[in-house]
N, C-alpha and C. Protein backbone atom coordinates (compact mmCIF):
# COMPACT_ATOMS: atom_id res chain seq x y z
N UNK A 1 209.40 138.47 -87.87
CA UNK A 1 209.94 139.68 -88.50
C UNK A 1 210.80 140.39 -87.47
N UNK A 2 211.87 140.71 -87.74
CA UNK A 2 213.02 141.64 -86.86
C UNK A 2 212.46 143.05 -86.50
N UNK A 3 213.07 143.53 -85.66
CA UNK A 3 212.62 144.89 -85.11
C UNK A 3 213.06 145.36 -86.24
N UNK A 4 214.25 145.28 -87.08
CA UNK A 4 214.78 146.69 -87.75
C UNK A 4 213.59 146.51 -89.65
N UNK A 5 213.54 145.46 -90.27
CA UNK A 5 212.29 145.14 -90.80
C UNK A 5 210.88 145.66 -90.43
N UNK A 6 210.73 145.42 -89.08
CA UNK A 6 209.02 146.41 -88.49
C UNK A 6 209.18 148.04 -88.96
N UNK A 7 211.06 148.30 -88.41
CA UNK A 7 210.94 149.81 -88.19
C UNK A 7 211.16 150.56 -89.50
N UNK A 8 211.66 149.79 -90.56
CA UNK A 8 211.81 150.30 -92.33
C UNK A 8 210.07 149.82 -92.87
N UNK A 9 209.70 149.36 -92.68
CA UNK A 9 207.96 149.11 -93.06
C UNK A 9 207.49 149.91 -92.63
N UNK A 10 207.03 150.52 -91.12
CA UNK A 10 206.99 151.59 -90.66
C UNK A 10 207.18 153.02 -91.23
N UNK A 11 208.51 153.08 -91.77
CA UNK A 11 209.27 154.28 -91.29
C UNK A 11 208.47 154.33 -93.19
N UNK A 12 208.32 153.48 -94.35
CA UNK A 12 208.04 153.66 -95.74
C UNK A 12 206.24 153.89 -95.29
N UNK A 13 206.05 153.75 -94.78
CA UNK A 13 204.51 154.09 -94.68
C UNK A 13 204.12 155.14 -93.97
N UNK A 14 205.05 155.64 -93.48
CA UNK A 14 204.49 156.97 -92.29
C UNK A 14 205.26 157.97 -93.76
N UNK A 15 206.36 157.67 -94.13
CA UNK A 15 206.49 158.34 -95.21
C UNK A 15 205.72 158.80 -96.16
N UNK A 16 205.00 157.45 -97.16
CA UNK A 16 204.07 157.36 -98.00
C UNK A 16 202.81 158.48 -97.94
N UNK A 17 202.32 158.00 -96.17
CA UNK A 17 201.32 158.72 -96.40
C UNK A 17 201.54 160.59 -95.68
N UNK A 18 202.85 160.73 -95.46
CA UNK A 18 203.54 161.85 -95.11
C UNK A 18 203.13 162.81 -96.41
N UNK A 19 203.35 162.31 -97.39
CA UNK A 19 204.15 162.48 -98.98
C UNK A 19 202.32 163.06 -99.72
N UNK A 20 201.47 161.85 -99.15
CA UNK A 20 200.27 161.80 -99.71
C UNK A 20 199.53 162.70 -99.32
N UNK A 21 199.62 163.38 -98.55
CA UNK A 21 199.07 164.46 -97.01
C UNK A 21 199.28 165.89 -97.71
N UNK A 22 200.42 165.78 -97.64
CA UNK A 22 200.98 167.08 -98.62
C UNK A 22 200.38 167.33 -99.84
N UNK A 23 200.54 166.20 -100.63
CA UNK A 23 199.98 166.42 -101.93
C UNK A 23 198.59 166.69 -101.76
N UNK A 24 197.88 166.22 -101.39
CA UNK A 24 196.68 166.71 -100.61
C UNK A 24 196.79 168.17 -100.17
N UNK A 25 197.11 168.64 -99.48
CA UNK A 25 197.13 170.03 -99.00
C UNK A 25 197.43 170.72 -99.97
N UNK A 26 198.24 170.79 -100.80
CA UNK A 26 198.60 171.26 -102.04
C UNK A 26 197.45 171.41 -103.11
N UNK A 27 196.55 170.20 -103.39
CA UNK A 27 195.81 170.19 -104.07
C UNK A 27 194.41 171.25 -103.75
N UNK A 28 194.45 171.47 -102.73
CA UNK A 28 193.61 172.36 -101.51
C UNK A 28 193.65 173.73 -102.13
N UNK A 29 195.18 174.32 -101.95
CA UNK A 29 196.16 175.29 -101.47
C UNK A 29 196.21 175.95 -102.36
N UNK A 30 196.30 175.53 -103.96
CA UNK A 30 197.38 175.99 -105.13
C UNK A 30 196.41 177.01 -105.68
N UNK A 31 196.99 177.85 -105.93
CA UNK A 31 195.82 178.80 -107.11
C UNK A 31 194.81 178.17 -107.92
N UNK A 32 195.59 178.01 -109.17
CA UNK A 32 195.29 177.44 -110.67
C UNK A 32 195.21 176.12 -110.48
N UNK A 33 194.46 175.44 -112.29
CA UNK A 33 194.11 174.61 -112.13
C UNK A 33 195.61 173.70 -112.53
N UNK A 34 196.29 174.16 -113.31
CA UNK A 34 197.86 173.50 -113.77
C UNK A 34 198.73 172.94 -112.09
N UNK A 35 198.72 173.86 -111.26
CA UNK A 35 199.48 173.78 -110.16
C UNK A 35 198.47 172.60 -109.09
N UNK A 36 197.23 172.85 -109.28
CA UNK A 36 196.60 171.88 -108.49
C UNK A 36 196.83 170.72 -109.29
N UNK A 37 196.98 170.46 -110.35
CA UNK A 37 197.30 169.27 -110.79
C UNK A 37 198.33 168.56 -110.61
N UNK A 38 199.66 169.45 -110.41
CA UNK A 38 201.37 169.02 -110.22
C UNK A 38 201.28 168.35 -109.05
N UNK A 39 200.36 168.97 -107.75
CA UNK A 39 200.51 168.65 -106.52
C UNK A 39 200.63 167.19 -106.49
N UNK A 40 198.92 166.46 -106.79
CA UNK A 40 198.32 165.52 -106.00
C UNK A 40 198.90 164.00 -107.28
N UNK A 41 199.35 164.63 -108.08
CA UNK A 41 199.91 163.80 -109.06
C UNK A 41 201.59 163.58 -109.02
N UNK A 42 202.17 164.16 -108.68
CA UNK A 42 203.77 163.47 -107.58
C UNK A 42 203.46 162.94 -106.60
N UNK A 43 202.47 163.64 -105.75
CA UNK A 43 202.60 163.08 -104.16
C UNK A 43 201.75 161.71 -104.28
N UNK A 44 200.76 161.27 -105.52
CA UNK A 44 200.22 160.09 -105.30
C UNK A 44 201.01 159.06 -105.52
N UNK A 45 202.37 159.01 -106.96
CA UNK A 45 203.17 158.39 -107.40
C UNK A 45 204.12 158.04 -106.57
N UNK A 46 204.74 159.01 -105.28
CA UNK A 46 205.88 158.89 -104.55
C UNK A 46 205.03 158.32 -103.65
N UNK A 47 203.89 158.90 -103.04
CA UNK A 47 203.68 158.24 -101.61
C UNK A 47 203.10 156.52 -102.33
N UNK A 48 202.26 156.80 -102.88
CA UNK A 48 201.70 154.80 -102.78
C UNK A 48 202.91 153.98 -103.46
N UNK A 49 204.09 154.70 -104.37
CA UNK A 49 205.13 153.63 -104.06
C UNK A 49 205.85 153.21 -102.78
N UNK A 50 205.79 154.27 -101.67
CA UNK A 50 206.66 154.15 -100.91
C UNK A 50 205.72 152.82 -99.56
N UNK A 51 204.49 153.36 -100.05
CA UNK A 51 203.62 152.23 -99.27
C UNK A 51 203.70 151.05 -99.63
N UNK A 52 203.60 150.90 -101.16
CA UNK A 52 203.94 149.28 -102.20
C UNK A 52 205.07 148.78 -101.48
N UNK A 53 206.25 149.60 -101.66
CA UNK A 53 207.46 148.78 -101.28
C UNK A 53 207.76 148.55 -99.60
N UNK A 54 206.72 149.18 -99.01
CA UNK A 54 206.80 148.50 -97.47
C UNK A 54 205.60 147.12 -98.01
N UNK A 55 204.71 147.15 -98.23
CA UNK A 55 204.17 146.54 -98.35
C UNK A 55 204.72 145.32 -98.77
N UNK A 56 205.57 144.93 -100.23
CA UNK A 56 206.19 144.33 -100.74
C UNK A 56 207.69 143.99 -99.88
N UNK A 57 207.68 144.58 -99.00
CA UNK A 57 208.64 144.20 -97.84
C UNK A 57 207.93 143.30 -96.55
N UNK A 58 206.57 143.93 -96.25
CA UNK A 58 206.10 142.87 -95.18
C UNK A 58 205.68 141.37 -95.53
N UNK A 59 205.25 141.38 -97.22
CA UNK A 59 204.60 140.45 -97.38
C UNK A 59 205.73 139.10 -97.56
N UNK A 60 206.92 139.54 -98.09
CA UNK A 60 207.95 138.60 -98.75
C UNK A 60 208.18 137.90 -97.47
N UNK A 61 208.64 138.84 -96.16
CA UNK A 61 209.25 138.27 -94.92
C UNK A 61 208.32 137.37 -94.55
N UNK A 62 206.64 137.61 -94.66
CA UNK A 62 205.55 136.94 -93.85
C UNK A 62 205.63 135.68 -94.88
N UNK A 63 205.21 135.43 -96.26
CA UNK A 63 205.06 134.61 -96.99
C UNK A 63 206.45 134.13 -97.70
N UNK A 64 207.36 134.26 -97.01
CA UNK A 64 208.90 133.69 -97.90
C UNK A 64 209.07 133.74 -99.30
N UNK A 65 208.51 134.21 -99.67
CA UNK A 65 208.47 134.39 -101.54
C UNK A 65 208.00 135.97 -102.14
N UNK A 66 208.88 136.20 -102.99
CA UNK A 66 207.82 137.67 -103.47
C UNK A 66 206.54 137.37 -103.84
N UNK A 67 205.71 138.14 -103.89
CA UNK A 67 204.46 138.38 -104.55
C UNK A 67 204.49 139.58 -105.44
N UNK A 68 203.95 139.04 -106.88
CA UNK A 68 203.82 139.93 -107.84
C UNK A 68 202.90 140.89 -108.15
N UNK A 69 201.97 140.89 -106.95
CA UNK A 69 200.87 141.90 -107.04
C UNK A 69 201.54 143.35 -106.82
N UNK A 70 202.13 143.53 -106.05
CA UNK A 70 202.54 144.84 -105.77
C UNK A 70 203.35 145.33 -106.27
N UNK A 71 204.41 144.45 -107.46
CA UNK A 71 205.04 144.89 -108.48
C UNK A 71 204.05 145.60 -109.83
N UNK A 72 203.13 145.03 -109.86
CA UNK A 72 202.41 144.75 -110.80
C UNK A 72 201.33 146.45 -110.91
N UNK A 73 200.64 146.54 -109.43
CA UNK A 73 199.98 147.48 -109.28
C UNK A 73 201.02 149.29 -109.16
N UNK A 74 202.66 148.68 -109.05
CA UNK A 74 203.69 149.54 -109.08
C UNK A 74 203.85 150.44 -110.89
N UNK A 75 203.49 149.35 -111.25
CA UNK A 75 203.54 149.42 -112.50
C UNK A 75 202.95 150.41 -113.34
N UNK A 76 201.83 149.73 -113.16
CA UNK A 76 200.30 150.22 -113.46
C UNK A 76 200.37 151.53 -113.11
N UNK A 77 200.64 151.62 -111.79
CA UNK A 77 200.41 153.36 -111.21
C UNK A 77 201.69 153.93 -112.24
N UNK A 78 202.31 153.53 -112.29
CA UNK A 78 203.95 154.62 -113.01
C UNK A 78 203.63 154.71 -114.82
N UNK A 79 202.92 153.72 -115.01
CA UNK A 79 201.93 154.12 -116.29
C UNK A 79 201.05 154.93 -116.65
N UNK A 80 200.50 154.95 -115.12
CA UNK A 80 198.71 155.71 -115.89
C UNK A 80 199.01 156.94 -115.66
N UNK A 81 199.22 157.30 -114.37
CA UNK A 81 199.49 158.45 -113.24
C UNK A 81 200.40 159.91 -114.73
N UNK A 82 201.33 159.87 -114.48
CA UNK A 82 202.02 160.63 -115.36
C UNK A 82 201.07 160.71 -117.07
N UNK A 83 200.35 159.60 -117.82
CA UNK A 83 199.82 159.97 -118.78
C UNK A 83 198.17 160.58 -118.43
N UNK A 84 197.36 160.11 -117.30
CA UNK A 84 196.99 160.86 -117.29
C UNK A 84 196.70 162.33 -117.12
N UNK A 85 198.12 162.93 -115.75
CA UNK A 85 197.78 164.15 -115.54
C UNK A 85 198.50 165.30 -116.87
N UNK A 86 199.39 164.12 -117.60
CA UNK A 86 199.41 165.02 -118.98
C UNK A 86 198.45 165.19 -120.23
N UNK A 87 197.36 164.03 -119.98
CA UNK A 87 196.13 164.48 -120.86
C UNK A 87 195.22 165.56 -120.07
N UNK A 88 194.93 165.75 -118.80
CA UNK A 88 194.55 166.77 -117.72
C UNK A 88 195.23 168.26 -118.27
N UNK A 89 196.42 168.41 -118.79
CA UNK A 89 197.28 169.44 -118.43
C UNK A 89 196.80 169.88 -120.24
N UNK A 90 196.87 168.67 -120.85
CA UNK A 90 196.35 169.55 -122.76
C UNK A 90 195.16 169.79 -122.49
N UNK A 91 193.66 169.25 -121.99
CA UNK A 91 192.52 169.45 -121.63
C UNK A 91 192.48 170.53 -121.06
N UNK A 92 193.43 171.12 -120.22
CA UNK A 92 193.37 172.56 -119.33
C UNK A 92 193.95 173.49 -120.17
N UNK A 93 194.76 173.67 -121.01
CA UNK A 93 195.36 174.41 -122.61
C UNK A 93 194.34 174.91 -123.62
N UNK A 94 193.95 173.23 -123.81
CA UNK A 94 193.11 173.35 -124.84
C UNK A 94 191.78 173.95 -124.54
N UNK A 95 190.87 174.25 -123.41
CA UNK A 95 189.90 175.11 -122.96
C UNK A 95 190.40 176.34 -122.47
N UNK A 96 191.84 176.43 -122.64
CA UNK A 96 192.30 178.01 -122.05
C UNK A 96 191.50 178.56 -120.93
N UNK A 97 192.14 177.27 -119.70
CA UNK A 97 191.80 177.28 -118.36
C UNK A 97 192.23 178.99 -118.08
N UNK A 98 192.09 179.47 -117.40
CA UNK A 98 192.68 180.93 -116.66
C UNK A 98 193.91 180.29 -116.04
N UNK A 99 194.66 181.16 -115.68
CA UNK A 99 195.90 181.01 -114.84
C UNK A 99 195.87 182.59 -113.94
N UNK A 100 196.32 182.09 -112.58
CA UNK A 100 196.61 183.29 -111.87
C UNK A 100 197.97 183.75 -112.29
N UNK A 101 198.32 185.12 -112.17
CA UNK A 101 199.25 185.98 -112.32
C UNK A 101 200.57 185.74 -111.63
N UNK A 102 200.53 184.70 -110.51
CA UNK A 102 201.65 184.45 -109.80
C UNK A 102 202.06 182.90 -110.75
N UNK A 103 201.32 182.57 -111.02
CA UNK A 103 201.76 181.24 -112.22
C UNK A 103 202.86 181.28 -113.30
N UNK A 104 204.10 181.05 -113.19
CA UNK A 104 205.04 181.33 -113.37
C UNK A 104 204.94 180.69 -115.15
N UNK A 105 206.26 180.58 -116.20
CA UNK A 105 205.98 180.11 -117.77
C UNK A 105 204.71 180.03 -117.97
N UNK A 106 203.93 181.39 -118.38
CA UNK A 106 202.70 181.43 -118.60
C UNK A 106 202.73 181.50 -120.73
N UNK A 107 204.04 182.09 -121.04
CA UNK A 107 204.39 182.10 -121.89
C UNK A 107 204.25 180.75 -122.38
N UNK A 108 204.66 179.41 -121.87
CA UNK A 108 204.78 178.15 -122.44
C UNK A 108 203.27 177.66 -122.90
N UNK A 109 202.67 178.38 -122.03
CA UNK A 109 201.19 177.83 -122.38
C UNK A 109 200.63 178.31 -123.32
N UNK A 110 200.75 179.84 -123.58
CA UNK A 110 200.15 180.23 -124.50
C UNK A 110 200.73 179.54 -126.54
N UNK A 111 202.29 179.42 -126.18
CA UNK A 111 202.83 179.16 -126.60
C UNK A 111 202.48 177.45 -127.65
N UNK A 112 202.37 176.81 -126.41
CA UNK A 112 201.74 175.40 -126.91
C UNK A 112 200.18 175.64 -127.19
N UNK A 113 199.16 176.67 -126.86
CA UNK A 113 197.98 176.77 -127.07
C UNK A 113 197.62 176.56 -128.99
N UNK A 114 198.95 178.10 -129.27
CA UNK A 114 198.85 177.88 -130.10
C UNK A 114 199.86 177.43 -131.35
N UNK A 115 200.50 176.15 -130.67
CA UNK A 115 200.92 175.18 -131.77
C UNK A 115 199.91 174.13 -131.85
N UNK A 116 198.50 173.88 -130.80
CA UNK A 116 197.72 173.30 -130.96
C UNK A 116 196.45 174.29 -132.49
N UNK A 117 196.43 175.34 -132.32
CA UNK A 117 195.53 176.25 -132.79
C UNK A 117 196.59 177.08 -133.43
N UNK A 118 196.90 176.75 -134.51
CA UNK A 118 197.93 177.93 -135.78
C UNK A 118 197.11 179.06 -136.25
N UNK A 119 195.62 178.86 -136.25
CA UNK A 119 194.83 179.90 -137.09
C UNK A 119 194.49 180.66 -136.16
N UNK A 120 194.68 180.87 -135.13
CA UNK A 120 194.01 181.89 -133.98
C UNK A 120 195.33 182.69 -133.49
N UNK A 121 196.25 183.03 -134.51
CA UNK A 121 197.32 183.55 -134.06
C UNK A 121 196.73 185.28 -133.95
């Protein structure tokens, strides 16, 4: 493997878990339960792709061929990730989680609360 190959594998994984760290701290950090959710749900999608595709970079050079696992588990994550933290986000609506006061389109929520609930107008 070439130095400049070591130093882009490298440089996607110090990223990855740069990315993942944050989202983490965020998830820590945030007021509410909507904003703790935004955090750790970008930063998991951006950072473990950015790890996949070093990954999917060390393995091709080492084994001369792609491997479809890390396409595969790329996948998977860009599937679930986004539908689940939007079933998370109606689950937090639909129990009319609290929101702190600095929580910005508080209007949208109430808003979608009740296009879920028409009779509780």
């Amino acid at each position: 493997m070439t130095v400049f190959l070591e130093v882009v594998v490298s440089l996607l994984i110090v990223l990855g878990s740069l990315v993942m760290l944050i989202g983490s701290i965020g998830l820590a950090k945030f007021p509410d339960y909507f904003t703790r959710l935004h955090a750790p749900t970008k930063a998991s999608t951006l950072g473990v792709a950015c790890i996949l595709i070093a990954s999917m970079i060390f393995f091709m050079v080492q084994l001369g061929h792609v491997t479809f696992k890390e396409v595969l588990i790329s996948m998977f994550l860009l599937i679930t990730a986004p539908v689940a933290a939007h079933m998370l986000a109606k689950a937090g609506l639909h129990y009319k989680v609290k929101m702190t006061d600095s929580t910005q389109n508080q209007h949208l929520a109430k808003k979608a609360y009740l296009q879920q609930h028409p009779d509780e107008k």
